[in-house]
N, C-alpha and C. Protein backbone atom coordinates (compact mmCIF):
# COMPACT_ATOMS: atom_id res chain seq x y z
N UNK A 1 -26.51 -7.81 11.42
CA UNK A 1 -26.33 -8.70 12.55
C UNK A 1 -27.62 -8.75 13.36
N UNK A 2 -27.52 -10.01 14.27
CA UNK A 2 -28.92 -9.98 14.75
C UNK A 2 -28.96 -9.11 16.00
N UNK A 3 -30.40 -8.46 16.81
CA UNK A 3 -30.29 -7.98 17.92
C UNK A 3 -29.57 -6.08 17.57
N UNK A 4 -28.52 -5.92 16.79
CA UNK A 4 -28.63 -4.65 16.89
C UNK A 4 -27.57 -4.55 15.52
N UNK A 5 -27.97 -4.06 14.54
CA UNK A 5 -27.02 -3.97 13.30
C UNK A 5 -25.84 -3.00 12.92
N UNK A 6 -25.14 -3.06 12.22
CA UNK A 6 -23.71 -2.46 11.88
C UNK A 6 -23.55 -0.83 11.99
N UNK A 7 -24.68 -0.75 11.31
CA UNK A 7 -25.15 0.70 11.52
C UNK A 7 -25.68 1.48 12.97
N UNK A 8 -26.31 0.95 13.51
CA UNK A 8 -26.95 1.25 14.88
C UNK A 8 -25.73 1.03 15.59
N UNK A 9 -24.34 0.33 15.22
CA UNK A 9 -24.09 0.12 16.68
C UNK A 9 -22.80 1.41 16.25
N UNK A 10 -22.56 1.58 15.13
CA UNK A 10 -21.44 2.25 14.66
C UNK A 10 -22.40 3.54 15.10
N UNK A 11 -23.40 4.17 15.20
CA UNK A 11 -24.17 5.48 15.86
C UNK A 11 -23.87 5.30 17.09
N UNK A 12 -23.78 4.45 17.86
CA UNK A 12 -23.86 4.50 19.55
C UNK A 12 -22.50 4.62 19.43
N UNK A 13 -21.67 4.12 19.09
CA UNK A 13 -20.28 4.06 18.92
C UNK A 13 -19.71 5.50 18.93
N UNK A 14 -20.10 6.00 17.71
CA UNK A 14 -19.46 7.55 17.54
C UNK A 14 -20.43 8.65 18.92
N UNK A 15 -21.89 8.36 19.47
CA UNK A 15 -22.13 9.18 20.17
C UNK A 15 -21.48 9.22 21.86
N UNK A 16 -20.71 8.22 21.97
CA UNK A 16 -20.26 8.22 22.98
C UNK A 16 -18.55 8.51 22.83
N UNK A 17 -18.38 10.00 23.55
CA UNK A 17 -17.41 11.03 23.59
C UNK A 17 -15.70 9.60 23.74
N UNK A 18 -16.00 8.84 24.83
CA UNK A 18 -14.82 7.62 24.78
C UNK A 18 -14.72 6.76 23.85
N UNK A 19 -15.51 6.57 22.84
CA UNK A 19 -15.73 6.01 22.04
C UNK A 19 -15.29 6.39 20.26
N UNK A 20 -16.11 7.79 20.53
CA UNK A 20 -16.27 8.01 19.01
C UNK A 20 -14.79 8.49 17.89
N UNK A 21 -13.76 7.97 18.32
CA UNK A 21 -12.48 8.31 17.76
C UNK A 21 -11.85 6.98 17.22
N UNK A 22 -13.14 5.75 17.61
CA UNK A 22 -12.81 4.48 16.86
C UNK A 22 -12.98 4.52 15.61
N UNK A 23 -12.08 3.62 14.84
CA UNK A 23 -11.74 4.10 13.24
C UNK A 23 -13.16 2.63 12.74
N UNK A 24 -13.87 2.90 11.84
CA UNK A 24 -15.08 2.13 11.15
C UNK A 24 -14.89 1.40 9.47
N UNK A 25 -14.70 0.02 9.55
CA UNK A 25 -14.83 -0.33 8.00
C UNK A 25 -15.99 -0.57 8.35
N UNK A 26 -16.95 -0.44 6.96
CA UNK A 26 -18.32 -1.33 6.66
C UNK A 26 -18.12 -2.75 5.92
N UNK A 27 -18.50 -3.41 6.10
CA UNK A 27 -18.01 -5.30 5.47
C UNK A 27 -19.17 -5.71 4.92
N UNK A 28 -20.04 -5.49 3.87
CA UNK A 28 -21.28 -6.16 3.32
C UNK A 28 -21.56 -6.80 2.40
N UNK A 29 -22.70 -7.35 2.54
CA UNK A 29 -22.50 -8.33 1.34
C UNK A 29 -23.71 -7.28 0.16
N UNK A 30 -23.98 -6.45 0.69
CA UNK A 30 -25.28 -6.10 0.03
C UNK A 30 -24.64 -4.41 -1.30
N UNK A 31 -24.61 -4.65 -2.49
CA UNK A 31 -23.43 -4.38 -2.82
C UNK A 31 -23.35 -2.45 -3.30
N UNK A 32 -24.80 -2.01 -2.41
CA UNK A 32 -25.23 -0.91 -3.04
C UNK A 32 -25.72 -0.23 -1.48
N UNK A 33 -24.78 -0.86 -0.40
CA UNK A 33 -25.02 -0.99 1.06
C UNK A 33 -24.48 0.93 1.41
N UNK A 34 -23.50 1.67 0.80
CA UNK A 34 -22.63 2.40 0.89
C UNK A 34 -23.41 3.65 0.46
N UNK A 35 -24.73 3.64 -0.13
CA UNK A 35 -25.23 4.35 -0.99
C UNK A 35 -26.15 4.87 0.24
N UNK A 36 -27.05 3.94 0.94
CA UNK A 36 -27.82 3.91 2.51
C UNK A 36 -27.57 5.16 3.05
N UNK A 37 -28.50 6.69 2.94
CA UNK A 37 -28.02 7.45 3.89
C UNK A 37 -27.39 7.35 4.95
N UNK A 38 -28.50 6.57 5.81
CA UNK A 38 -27.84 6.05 7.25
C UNK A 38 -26.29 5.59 7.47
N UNK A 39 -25.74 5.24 6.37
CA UNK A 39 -24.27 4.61 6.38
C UNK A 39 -23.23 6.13 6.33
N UNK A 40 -24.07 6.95 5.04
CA UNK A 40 -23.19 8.10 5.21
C UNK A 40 -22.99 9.14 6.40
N UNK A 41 -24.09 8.81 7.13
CA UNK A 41 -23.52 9.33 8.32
C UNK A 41 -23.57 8.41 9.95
N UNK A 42 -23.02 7.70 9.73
CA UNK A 42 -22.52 6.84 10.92
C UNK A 42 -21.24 6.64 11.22
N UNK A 43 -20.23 7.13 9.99
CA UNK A 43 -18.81 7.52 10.46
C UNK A 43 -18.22 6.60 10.22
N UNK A 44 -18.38 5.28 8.91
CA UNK A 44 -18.08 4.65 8.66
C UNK A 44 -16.38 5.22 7.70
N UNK A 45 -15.48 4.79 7.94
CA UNK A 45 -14.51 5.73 7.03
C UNK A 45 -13.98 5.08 5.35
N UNK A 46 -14.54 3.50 5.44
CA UNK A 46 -14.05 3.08 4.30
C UNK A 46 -15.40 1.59 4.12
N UNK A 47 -15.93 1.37 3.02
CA UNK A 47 -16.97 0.35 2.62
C UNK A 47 -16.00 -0.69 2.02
N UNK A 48 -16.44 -2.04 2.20
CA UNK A 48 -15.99 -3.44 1.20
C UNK A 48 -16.62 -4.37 1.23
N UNK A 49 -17.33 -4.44 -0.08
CA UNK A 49 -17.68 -5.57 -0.27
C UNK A 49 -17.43 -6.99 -0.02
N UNK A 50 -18.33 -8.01 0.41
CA UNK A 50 -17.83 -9.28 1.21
C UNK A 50 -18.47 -9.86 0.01
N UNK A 51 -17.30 -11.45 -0.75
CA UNK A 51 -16.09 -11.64 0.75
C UNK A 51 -14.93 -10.78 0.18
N UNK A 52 -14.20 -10.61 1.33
CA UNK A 52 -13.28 -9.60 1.07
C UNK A 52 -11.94 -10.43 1.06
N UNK A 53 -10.74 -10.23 0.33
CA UNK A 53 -9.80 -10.80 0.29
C UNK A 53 -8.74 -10.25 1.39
N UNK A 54 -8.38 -11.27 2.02
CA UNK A 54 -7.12 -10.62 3.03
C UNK A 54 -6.27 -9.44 2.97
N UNK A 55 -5.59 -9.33 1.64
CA UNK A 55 -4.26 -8.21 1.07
C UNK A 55 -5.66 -7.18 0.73
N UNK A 56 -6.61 -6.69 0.60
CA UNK A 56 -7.50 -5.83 0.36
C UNK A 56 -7.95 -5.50 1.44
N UNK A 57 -8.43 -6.19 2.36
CA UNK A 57 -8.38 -5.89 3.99
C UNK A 57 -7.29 -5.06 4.11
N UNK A 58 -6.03 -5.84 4.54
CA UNK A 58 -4.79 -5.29 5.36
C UNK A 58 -4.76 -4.09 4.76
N UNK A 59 -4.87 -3.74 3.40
CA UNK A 59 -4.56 -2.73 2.76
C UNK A 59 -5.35 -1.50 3.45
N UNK A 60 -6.50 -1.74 3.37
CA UNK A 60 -7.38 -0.66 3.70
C UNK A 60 -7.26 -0.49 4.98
N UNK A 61 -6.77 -1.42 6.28
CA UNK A 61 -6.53 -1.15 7.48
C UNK A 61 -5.40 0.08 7.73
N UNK A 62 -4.45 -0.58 6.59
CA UNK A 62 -3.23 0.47 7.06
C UNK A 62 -3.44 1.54 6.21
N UNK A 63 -4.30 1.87 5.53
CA UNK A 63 -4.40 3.12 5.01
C UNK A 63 -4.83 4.23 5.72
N UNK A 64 -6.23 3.41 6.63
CA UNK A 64 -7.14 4.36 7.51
C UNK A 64 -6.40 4.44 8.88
N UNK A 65 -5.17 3.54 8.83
CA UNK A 65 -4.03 3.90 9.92
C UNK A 65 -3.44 5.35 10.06
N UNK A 66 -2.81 5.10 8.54
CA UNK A 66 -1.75 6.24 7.98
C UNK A 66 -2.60 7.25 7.81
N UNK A 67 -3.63 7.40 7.24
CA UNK A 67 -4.55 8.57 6.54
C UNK A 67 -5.86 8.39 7.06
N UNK A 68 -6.76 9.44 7.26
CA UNK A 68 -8.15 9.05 7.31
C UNK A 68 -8.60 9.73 5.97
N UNK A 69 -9.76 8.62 5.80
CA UNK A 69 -10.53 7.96 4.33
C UNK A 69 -11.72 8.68 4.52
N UNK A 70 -12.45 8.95 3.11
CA UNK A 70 -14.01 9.55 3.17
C UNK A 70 -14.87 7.81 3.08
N UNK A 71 -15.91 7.60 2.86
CA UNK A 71 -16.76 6.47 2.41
C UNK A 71 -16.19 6.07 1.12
N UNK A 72 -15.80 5.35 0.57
CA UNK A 72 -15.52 4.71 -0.60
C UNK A 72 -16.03 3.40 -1.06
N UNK A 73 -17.14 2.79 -2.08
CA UNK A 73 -16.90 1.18 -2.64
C UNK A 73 -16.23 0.65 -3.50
N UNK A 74 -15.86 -0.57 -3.46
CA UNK A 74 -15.07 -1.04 -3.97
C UNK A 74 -15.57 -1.28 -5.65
N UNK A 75 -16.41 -1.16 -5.74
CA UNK A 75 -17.34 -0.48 -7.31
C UNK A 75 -17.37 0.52 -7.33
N UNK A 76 -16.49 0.81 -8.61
CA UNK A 76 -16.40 1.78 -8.81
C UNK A 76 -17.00 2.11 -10.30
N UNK A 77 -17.64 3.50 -10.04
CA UNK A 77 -18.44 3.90 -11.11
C UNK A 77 -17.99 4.44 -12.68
N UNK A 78 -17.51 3.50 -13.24
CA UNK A 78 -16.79 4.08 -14.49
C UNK A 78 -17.00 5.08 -15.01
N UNK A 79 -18.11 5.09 -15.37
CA UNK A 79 -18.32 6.75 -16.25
C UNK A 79 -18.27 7.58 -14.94
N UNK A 80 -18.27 8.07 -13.76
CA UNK A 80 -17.54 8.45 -13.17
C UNK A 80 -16.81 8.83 -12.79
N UNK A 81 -15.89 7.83 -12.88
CA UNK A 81 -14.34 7.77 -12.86
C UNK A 81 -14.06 8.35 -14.00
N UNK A 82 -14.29 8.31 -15.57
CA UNK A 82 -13.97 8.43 -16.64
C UNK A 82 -14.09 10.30 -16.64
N UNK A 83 -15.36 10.58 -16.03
CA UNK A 83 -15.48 12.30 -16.18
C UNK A 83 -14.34 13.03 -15.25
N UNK A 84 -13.93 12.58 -14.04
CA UNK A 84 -13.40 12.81 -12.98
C UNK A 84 -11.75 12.89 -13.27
N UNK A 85 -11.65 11.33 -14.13
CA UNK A 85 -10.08 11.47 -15.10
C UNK A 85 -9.35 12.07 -15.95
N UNK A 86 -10.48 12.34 -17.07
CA UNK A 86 -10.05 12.88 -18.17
C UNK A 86 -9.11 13.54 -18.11
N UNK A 87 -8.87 14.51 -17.51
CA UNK A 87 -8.20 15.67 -17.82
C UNK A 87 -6.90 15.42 -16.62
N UNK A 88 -7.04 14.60 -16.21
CA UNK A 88 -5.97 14.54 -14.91
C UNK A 88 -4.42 13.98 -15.34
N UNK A 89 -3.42 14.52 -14.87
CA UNK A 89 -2.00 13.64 -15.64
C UNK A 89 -1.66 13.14 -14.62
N UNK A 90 -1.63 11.47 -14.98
CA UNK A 90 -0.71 10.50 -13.81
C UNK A 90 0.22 10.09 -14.53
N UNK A 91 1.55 10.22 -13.22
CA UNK A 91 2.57 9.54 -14.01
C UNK A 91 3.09 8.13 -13.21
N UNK A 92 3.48 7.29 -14.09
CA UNK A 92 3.51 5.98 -13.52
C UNK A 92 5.05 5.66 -13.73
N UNK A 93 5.93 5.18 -12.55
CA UNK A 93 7.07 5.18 -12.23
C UNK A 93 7.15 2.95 -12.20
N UNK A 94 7.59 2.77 -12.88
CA UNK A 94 7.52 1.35 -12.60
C UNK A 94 8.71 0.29 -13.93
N UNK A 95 9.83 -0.10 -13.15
CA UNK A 95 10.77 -0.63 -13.74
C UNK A 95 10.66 -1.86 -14.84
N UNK A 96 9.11 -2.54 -14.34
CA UNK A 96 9.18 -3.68 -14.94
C UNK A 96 7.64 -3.63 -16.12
N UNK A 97 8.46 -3.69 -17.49
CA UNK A 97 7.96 -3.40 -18.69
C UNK A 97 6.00 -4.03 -18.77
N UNK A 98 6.06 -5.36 -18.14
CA UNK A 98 4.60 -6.06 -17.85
C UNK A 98 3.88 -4.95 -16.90
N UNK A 99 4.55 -4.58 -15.97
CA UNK A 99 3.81 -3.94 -14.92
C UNK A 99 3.53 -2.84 -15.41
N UNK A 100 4.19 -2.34 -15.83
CA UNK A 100 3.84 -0.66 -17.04
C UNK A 100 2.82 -1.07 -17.66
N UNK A 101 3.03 -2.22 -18.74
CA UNK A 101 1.57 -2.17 -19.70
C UNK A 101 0.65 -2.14 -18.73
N UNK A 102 0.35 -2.61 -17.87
CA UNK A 102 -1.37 -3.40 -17.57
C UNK A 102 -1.40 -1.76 -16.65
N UNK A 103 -0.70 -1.30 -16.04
CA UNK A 103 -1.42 0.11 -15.46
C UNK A 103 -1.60 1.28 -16.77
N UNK A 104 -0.84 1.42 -17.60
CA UNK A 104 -1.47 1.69 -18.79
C UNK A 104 -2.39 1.42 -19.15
N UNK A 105 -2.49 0.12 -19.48
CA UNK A 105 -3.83 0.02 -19.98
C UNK A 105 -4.58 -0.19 -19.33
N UNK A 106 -4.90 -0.19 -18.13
CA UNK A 106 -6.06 0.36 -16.88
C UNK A 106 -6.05 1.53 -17.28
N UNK A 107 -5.77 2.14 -17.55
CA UNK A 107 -6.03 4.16 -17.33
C UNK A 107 -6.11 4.40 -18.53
N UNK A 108 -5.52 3.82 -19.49
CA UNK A 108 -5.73 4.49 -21.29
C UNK A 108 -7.21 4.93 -21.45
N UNK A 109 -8.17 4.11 -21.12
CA UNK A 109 -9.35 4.49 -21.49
C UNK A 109 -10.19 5.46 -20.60
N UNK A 110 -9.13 5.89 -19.37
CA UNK A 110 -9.98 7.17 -18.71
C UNK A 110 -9.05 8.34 -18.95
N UNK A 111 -7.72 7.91 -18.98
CA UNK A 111 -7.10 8.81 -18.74
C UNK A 111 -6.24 9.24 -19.78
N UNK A 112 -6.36 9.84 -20.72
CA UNK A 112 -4.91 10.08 -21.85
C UNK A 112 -3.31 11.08 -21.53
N UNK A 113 -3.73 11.71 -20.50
CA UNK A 113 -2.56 12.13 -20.17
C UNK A 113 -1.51 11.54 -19.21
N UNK A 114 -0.82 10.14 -19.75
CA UNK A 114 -0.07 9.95 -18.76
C UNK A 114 1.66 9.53 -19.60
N UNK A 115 2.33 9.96 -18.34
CA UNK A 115 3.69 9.75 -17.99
C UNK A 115 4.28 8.60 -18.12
N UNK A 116 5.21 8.15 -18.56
CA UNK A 116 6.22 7.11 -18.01
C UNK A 116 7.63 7.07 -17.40
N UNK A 117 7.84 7.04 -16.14
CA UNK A 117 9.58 6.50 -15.67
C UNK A 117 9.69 5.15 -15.52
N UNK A 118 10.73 4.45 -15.87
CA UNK A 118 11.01 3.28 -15.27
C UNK A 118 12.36 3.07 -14.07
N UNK A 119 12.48 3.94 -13.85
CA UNK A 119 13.35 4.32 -12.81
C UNK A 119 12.99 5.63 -11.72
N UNK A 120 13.43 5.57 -10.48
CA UNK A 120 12.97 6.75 -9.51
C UNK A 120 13.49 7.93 -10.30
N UNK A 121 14.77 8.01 -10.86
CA UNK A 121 15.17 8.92 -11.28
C UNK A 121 15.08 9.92 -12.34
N UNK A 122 13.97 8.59 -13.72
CA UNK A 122 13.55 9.54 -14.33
C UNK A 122 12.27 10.17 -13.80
N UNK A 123 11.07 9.42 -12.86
CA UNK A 123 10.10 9.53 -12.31
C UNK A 123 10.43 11.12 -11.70
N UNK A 124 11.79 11.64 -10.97
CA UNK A 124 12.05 12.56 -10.52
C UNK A 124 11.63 14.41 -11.32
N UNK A 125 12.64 13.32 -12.33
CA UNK A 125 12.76 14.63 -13.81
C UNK A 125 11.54 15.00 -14.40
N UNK A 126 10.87 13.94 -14.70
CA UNK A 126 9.63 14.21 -15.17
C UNK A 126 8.76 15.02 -14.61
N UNK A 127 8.45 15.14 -13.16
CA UNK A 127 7.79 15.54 -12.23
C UNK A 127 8.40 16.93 -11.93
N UNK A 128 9.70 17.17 -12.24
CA UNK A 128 10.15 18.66 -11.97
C UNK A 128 9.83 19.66 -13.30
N UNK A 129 9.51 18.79 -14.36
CA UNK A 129 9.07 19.75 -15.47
C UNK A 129 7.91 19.02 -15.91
N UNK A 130 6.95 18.48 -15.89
CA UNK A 130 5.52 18.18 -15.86
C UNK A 130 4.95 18.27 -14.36
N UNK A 131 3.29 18.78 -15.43
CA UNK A 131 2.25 19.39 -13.83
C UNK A 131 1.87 17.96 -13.83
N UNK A 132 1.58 17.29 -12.59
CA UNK A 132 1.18 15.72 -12.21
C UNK A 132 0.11 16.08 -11.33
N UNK A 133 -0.85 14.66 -11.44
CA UNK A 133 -1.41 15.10 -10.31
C UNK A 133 -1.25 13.99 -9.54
N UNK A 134 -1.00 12.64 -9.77
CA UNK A 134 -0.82 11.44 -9.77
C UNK A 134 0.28 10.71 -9.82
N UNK A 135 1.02 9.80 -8.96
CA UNK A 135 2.30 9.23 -9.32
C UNK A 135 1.87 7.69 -8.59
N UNK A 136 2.02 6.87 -9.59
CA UNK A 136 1.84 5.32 -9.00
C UNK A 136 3.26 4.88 -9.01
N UNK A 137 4.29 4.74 -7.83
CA UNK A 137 5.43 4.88 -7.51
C UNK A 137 5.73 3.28 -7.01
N UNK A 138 6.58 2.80 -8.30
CA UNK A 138 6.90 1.11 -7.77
C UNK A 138 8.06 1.94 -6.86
N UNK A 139 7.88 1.10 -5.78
CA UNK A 139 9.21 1.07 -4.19
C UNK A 139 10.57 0.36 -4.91
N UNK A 140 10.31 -0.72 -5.44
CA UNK A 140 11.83 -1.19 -5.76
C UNK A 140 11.78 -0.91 -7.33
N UNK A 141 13.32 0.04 -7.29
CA UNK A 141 13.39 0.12 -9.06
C UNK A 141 14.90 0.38 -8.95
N UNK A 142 15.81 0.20 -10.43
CA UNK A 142 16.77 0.26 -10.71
C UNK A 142 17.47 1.97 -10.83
N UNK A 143 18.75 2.13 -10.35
CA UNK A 143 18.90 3.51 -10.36
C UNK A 143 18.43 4.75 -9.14
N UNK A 144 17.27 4.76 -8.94
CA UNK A 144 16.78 5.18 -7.96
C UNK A 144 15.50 4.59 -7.20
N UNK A 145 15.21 4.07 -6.32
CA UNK A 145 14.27 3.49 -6.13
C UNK A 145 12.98 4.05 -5.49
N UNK A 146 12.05 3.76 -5.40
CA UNK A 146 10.58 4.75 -5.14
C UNK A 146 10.76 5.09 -3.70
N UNK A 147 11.11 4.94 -2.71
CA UNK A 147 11.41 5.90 -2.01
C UNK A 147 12.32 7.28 -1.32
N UNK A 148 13.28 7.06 -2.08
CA UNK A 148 14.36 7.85 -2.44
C UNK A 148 13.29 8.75 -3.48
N UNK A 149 12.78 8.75 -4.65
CA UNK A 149 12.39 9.43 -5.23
C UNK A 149 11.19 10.03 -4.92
N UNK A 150 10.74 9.10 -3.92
CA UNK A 150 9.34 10.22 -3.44
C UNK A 150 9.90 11.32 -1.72
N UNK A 151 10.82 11.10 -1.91
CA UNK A 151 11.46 12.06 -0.73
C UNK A 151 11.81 12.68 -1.65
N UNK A 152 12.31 13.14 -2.68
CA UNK A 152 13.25 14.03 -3.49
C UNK A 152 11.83 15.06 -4.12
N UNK A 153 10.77 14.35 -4.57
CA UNK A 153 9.82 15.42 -5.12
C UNK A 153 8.87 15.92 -3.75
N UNK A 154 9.03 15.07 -2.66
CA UNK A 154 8.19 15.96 -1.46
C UNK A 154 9.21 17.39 -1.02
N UNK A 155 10.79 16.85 -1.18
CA UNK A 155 11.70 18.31 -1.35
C UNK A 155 11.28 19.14 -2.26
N UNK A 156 11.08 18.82 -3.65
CA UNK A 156 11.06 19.97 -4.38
C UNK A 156 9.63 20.46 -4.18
N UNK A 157 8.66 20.19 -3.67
CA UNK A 157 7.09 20.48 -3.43
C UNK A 157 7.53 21.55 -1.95
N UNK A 158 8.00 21.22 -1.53
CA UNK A 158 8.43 22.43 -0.46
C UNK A 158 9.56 23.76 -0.66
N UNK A 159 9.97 23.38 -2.00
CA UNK A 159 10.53 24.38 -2.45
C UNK A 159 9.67 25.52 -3.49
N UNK A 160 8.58 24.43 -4.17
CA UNK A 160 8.12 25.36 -5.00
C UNK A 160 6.90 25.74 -4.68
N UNK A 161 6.22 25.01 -3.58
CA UNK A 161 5.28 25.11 -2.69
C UNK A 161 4.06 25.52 -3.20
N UNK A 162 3.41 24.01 -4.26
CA UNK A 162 2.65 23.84 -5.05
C UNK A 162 1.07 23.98 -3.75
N UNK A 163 -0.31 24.46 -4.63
CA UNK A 163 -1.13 24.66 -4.17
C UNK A 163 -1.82 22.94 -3.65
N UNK A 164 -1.83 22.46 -4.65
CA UNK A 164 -1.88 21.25 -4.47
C UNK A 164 -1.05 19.75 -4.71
N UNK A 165 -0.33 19.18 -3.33
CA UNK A 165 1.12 18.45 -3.44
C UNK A 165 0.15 17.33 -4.15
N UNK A 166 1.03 16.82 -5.09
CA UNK A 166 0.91 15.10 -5.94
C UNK A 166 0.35 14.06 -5.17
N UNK A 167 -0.44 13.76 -5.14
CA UNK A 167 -0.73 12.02 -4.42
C UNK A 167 0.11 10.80 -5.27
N UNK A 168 1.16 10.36 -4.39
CA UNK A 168 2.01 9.42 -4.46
C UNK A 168 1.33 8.14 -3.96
N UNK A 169 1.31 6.80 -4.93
CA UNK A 169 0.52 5.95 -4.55
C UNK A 169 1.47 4.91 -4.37
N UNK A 170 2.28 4.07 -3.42
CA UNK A 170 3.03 2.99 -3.27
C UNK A 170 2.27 1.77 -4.02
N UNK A 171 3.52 1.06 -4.99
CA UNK A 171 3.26 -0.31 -5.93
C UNK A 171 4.11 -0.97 -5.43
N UNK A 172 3.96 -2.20 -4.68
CA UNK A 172 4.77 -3.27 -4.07
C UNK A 172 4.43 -4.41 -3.62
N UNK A 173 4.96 -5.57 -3.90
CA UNK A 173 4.42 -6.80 -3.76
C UNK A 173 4.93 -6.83 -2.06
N UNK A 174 5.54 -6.12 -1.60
CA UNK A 174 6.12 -5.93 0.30
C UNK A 174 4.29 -5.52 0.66
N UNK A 175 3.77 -6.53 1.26
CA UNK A 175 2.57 -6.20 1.63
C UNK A 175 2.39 -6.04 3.39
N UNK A 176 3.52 -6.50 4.03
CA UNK A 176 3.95 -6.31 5.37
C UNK A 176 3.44 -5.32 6.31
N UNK A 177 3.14 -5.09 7.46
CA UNK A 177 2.80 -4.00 8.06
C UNK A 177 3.91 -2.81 8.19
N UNK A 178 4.78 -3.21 8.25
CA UNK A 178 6.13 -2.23 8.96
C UNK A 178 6.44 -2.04 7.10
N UNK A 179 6.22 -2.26 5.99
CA UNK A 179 6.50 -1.68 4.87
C UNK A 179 5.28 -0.86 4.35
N UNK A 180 3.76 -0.85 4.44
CA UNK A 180 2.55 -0.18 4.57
C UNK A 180 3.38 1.74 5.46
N UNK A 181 3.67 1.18 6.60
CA UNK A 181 3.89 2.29 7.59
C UNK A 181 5.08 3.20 6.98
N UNK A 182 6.08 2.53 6.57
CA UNK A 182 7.40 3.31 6.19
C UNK A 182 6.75 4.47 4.64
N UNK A 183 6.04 3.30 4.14
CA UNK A 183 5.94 4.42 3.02
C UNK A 183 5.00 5.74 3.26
N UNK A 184 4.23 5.55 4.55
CA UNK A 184 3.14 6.54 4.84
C UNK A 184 3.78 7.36 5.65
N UNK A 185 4.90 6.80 6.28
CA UNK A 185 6.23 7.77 6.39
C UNK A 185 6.81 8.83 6.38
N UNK A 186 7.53 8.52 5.22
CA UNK A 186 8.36 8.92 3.69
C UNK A 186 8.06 9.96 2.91
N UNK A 187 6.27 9.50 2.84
CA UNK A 187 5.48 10.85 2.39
C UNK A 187 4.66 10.34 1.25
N UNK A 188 4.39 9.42 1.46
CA UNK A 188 3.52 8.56 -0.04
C UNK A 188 2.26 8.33 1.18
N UNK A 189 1.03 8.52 0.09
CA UNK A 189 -0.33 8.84 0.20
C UNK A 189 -1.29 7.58 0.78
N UNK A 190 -0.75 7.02 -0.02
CA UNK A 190 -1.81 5.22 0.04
C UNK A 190 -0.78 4.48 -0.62
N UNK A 191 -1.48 3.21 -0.32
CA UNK A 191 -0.78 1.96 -1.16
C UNK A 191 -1.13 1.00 -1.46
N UNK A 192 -0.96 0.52 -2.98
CA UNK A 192 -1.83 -0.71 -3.89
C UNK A 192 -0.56 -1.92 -3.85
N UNK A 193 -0.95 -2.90 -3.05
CA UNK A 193 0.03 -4.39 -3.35
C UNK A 193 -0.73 -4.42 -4.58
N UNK A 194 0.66 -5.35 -5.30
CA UNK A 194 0.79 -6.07 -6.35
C UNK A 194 0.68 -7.57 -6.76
N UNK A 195 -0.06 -8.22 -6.98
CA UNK A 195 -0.35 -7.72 -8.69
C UNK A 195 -1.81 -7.32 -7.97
N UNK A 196 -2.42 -6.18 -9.07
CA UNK A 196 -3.46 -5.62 -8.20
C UNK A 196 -4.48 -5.44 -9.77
N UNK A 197 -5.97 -5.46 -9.33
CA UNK A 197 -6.69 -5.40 -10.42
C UNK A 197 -7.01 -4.11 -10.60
N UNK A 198 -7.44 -4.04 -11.78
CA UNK A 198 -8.08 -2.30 -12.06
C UNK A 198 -8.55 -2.18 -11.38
N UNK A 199 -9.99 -2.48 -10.99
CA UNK A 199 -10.93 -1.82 -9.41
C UNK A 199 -9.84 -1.62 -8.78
N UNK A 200 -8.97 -2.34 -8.00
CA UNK A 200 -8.47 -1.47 -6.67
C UNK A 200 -7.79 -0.66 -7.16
N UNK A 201 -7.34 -0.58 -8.58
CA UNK A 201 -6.20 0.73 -8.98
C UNK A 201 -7.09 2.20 -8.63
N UNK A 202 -8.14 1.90 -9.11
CA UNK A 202 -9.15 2.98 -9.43
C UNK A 202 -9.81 3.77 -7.74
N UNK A 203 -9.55 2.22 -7.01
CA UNK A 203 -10.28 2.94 -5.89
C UNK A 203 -9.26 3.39 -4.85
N UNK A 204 -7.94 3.22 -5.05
CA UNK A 204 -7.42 4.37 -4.39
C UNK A 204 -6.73 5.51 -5.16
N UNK A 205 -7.17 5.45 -6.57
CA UNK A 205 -6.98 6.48 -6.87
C UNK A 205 -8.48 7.98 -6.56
N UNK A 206 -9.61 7.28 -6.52
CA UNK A 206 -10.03 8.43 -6.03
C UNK A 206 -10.25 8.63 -4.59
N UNK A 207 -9.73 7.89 -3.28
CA UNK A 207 -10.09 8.05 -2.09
C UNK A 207 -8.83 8.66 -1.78
């Protein structure tokens, strides 16, 4: 911006004690902007590339609502991602057979250890006798539905009082504010509206 830029003003911002508890997206067009020492420490909490789409906005607003975020871009570094995956088991809870393939096959090629429920309820079972580290949890499903089932394994995580609890990721075309909030709630981590591309699968799976 002209006269005083994004960065400079997000430093005056955080050095002033009334100030510095304001929450920071970065919005650029410059696509390697996130990398900029200066950015990593100005307290920026989440990067996106411009132009940015509305439901990718809102998303990331109510995330850094519900949760606070490290720096993240919306490029994401495959081989990266690919070393970081390997070995990780996600299990993917999702009723509708199309929506299963394509997050499958987003992750087949980083990830080989993964799960399937198509209901909350098997999503449940699975998770009480497989180690997870990952659950991409569709909200509406037949039998039990994703929030009922992500209250039932945040119970059993307090029963067995794992070192490290599952990151539960909400899948829902409910892109609403007051449905963002309920699931951050409930006890689910982040959340990807639907239909959603690999990049954003990927980038809240590692933020």
């Amino acid at each position: 911006m002209a006269g005083m830029d994004g960065i400079e003003l997000a430093g005056k911002l955080k050095e002033d004690p009334a100030l510095k508890a304001i929450r920071l997206i970065m919005l650029s067009s410059v696509t390697d902007a996130f990398q900029n020492s200066r950015t990593n420490y100005s307290g920026f909490e989440y990067y996106l590339n411009k132009p940015v789409k509305l439901k990718q906005l809102f998303n990331v607003i109510a995330s850094i609502v519900g949760k606070p975020r490290q720096v993240a871009s919306i490029d994401v570094n495959l081989e990266s991602f690919k070393a970081d995956f390997k070995n990780k088991r996600i299990l993917i809870a999702e009723d509708n057979k199309i929506n299963m393939q394509v997050a499958v096959y987003s992750l087949k090629p980083y990830c080989s250890n993964i799960f399937m429920a198509f209901d909350g309820k098997e999503a449940v079972e699975i998770f009480s006798k497989e180690r997870v580290d990952y659950i991409l949890m569709d909200v509406q499903m037949p039998v039990m539905n994703g929030i009922e089932a992500t209250m039932q394994i945040r119970q059993i995580e307090k029963q067995t009082n794992p070192g490290t609890p599952v990151k539960i990721i909400a899948m829902t075309a409910n892109t609403m504010r007051e449905d963002v909030e309920y699931c951050l709630q409930i006890g689910m981590d982040a959340f990807l509206g639907k239909p959603f591309k690999v990049n954003d699968l990927m980038n809240v799976l590692i933020n």
